[in-house]
N, C-alpha and C. Protein backbone atom coordinates (compact mmCIF):
# COMPACT_ATOMS: atom_id res chain seq x y z
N UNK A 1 0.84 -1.18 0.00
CA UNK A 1 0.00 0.00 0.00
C UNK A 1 0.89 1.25 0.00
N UNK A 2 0.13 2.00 -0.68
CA UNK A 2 1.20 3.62 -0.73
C UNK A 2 1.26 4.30 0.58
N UNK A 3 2.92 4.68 0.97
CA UNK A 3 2.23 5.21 2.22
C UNK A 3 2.65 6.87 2.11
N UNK A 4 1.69 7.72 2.36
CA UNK A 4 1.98 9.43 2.48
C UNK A 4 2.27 10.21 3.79
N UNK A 5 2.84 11.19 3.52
CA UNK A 5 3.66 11.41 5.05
C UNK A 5 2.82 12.81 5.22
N UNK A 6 2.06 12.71 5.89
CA UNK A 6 1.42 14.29 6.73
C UNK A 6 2.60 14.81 7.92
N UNK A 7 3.01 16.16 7.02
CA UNK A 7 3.02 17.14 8.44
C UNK A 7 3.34 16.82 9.24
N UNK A 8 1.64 16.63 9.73
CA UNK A 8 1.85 16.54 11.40
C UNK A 8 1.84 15.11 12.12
N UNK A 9 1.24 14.55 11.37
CA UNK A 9 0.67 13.21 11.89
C UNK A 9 2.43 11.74 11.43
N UNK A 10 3.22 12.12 10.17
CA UNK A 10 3.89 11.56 10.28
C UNK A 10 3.30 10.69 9.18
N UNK A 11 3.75 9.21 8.59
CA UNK A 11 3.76 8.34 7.30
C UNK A 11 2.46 7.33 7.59
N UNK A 12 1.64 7.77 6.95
CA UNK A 12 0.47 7.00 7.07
C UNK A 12 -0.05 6.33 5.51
N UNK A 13 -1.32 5.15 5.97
CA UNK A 13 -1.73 4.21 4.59
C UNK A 13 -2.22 5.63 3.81
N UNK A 14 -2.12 5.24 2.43
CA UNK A 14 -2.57 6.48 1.39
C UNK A 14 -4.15 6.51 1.57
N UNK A 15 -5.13 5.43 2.34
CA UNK A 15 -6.58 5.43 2.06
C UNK A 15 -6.99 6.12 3.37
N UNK A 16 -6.04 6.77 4.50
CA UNK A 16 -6.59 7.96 5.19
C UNK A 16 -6.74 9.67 3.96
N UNK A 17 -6.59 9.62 2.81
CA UNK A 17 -5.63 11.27 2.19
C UNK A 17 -6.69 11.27 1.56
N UNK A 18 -6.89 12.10 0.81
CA UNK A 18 -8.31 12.74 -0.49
C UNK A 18 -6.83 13.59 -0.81
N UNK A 19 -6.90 13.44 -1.88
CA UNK A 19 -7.06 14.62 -3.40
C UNK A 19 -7.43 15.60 -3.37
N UNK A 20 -7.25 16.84 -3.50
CA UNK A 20 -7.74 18.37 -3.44
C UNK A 20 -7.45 18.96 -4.69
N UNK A 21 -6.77 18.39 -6.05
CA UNK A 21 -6.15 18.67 -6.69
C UNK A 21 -5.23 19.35 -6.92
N UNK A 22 -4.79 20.52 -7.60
CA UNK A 22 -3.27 21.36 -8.08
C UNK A 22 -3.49 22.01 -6.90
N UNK A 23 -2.22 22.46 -6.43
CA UNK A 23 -1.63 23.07 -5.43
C UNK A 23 -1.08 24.41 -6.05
N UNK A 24 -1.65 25.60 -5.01
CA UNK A 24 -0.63 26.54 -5.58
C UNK A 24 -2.06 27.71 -6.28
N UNK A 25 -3.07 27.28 -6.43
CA UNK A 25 -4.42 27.87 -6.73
C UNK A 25 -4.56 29.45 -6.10
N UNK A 26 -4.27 30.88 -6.45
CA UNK A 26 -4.50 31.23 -5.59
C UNK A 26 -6.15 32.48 -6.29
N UNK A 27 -6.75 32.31 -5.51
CA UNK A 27 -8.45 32.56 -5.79
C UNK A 27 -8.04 34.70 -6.01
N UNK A 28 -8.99 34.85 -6.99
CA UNK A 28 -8.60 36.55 -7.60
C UNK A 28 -8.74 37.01 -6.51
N UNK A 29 -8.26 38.49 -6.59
CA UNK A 29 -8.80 39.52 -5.25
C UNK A 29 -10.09 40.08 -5.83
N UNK A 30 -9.91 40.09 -6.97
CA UNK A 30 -11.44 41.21 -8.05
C UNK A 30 -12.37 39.93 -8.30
N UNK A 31 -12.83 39.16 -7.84
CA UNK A 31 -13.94 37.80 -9.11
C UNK A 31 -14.93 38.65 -8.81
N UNK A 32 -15.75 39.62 -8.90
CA UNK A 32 -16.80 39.78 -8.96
C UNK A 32 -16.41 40.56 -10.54
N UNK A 33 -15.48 41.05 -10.99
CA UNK A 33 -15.08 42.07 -12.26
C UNK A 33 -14.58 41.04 -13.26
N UNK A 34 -14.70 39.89 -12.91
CA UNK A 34 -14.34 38.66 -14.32
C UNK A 34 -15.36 38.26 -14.67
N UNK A 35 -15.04 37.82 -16.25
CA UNK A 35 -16.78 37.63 -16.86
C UNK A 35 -16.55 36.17 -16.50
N UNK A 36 -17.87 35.46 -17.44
CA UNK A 36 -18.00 34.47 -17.34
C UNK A 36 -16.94 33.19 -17.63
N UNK A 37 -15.84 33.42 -18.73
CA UNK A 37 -15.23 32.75 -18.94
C UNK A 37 -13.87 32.54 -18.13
N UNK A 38 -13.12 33.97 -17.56
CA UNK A 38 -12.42 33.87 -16.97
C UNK A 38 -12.81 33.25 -15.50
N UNK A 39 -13.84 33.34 -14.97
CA UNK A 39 -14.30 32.71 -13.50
C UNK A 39 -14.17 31.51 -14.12
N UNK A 40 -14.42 30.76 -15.16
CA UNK A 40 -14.46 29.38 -15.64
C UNK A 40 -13.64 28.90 -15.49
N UNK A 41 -12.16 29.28 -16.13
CA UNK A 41 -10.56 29.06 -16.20
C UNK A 41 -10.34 28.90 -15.02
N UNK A 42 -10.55 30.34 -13.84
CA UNK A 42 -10.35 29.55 -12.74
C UNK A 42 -10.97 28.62 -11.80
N UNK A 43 -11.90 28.27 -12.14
CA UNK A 43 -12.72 27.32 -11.09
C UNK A 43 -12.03 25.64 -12.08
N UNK A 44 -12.31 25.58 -13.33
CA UNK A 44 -12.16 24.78 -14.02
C UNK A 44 -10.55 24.03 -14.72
N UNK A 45 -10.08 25.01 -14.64
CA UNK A 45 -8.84 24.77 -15.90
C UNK A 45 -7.85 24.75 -14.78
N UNK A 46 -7.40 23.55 -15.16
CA UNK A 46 -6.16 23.26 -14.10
C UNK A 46 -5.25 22.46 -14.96
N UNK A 47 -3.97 22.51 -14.59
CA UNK A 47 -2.84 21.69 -15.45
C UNK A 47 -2.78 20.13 -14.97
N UNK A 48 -2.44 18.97 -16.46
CA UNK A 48 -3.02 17.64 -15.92
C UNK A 48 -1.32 16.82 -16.61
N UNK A 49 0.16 17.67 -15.86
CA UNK A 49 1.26 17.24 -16.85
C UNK A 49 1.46 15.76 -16.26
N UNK A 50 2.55 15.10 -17.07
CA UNK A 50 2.41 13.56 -16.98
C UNK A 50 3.87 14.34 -16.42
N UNK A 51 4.43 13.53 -15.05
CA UNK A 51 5.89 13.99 -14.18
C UNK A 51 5.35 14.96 -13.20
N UNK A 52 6.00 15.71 -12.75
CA UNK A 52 5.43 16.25 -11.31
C UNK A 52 5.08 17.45 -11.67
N UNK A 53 4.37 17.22 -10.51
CA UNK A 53 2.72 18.06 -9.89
C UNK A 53 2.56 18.82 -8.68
N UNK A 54 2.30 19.63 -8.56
CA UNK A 54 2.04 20.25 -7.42
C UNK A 54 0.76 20.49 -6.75
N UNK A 55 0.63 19.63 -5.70
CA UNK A 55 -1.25 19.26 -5.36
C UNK A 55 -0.92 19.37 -4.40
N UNK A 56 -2.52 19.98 -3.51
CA UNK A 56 -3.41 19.98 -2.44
C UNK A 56 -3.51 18.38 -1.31
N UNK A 57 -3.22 17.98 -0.47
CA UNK A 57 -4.00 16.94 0.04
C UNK A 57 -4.50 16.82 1.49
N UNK A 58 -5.27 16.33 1.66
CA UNK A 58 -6.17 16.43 3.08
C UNK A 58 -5.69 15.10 3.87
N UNK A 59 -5.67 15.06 4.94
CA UNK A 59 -5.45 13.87 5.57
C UNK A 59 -6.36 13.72 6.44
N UNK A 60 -7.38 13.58 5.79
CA UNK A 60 -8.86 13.15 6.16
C UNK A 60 -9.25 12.33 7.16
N UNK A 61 -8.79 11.20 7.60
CA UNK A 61 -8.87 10.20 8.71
C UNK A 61 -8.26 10.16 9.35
N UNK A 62 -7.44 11.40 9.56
CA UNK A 62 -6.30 11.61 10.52
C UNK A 62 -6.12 13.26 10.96
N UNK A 63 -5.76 13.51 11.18
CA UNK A 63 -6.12 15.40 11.77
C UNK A 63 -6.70 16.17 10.78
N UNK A 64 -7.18 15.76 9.82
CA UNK A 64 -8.09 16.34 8.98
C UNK A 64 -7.25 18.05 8.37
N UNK A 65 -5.75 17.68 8.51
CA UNK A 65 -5.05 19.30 7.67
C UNK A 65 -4.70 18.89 6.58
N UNK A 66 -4.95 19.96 6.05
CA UNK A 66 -4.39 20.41 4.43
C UNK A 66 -3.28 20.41 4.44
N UNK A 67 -2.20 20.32 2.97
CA UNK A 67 -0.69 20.07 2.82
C UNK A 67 -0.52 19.93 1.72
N UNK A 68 0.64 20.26 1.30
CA UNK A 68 0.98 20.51 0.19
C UNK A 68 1.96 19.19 -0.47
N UNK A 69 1.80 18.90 -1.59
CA UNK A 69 2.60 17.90 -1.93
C UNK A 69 3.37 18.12 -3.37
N UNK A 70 4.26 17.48 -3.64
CA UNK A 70 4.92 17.37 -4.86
C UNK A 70 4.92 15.84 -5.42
N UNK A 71 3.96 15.27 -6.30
CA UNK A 71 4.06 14.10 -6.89
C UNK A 71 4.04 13.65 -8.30
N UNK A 72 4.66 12.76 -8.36
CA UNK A 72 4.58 12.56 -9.89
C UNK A 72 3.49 11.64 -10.44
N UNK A 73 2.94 12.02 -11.53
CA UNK A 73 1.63 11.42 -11.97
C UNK A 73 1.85 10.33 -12.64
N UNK A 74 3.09 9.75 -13.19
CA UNK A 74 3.48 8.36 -13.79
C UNK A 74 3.47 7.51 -12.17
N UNK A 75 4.66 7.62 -11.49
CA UNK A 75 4.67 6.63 -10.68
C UNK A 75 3.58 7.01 -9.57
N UNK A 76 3.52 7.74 -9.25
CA UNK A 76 2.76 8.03 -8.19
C UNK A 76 3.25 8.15 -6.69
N UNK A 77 5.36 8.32 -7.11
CA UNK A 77 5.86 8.96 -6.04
C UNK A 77 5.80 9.82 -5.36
N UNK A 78 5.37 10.10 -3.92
CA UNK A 78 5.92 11.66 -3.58
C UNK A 78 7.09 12.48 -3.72
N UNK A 79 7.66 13.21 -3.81
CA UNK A 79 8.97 13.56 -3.73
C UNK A 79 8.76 14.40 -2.49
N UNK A 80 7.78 15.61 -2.24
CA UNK A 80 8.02 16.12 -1.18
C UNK A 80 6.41 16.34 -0.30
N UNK A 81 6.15 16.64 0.63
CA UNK A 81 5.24 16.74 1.42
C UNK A 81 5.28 18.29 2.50
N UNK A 82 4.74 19.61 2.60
CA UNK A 82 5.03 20.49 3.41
C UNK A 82 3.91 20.99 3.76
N UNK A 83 3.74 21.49 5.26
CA UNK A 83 3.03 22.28 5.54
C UNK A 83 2.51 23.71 4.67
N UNK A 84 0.84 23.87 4.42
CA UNK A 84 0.37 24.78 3.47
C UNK A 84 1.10 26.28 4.40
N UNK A 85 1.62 27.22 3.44
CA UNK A 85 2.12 28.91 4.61
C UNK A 85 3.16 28.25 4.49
N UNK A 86 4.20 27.17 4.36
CA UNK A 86 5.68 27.18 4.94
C UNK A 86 6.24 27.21 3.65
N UNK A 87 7.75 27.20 3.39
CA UNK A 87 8.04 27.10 2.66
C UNK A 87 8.60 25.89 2.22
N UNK A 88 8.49 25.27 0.92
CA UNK A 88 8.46 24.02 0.35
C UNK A 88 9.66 23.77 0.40
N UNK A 89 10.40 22.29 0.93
CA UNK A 89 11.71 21.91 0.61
C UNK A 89 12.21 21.85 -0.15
N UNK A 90 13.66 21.68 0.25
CA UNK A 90 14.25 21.99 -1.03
C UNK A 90 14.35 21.16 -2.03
N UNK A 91 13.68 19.89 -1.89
CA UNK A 91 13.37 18.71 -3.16
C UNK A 91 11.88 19.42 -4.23
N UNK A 92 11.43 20.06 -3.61
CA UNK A 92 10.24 20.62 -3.83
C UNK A 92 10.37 22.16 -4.40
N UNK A 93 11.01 23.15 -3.70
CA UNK A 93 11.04 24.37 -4.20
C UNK A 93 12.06 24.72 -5.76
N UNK A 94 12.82 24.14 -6.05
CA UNK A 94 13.56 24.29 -7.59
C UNK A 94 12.20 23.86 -8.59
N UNK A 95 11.29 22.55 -8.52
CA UNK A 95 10.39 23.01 -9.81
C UNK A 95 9.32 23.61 -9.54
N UNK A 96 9.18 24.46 -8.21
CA UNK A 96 8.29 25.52 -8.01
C UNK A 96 8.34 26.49 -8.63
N UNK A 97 9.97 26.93 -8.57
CA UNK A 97 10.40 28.08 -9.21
C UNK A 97 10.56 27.59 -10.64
N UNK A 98 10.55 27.32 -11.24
CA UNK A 98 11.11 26.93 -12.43
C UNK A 98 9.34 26.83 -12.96
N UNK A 99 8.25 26.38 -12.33
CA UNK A 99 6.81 26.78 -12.69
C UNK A 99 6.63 28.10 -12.74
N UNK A 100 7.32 29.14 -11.84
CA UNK A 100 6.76 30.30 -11.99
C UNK A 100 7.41 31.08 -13.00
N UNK A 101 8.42 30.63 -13.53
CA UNK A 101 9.09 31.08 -14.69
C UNK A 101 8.47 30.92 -15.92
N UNK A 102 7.49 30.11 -15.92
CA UNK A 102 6.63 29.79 -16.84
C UNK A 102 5.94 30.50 -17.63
């Protein structure tokens, strides 16, 4: 069984976690001044690359916090796991930056 490492709680079975999808989402300051399509893009349009990802996950059956992860969508390794507000390790922060260069 896959096991994912929360935070706080430490390396647990993957069937305590949910999915929150892409990580890194951050919601407009103006959405009431976007039309219809741009509110779409962001509620809807999210990136789906094959290699790593930067997602949301909940650890639902276990202290129930949010966290940030870095995984890859072929194997379905983690590479990194961090508290949401902190800053991402350093296995994690080089293709952060290298996304925002984008």
């Amino acid at each position: 069984m896959l096991q994912i490492n929360c935070p706080w709680c430490g390396t647990r079975a993957e069937i305590e976690f949910t999915c929150g999808g892409e990580g890194g989402i951050v919601r407009p300051l103006d959405s009431e001044a976007m039309d219809d399509r741009q509110w779409g893009d962001y509620v809807f349009m999210r990136e789906n690359p094959k290699g790593l990802h930067h997602e949301q996950w909940r650890h639902a059956s276990g202290c129930g916090r949010w966290f940030n992860a870095l995984r890859h969508t072929v194997n379905y390794r983690f590479e990194a796991t961090w508290k949401i507000g902190e800053p991402a390790p350093a296995e994690a922060a080089a293709y952060l930056n290298q996304g925002a260069a984008r």
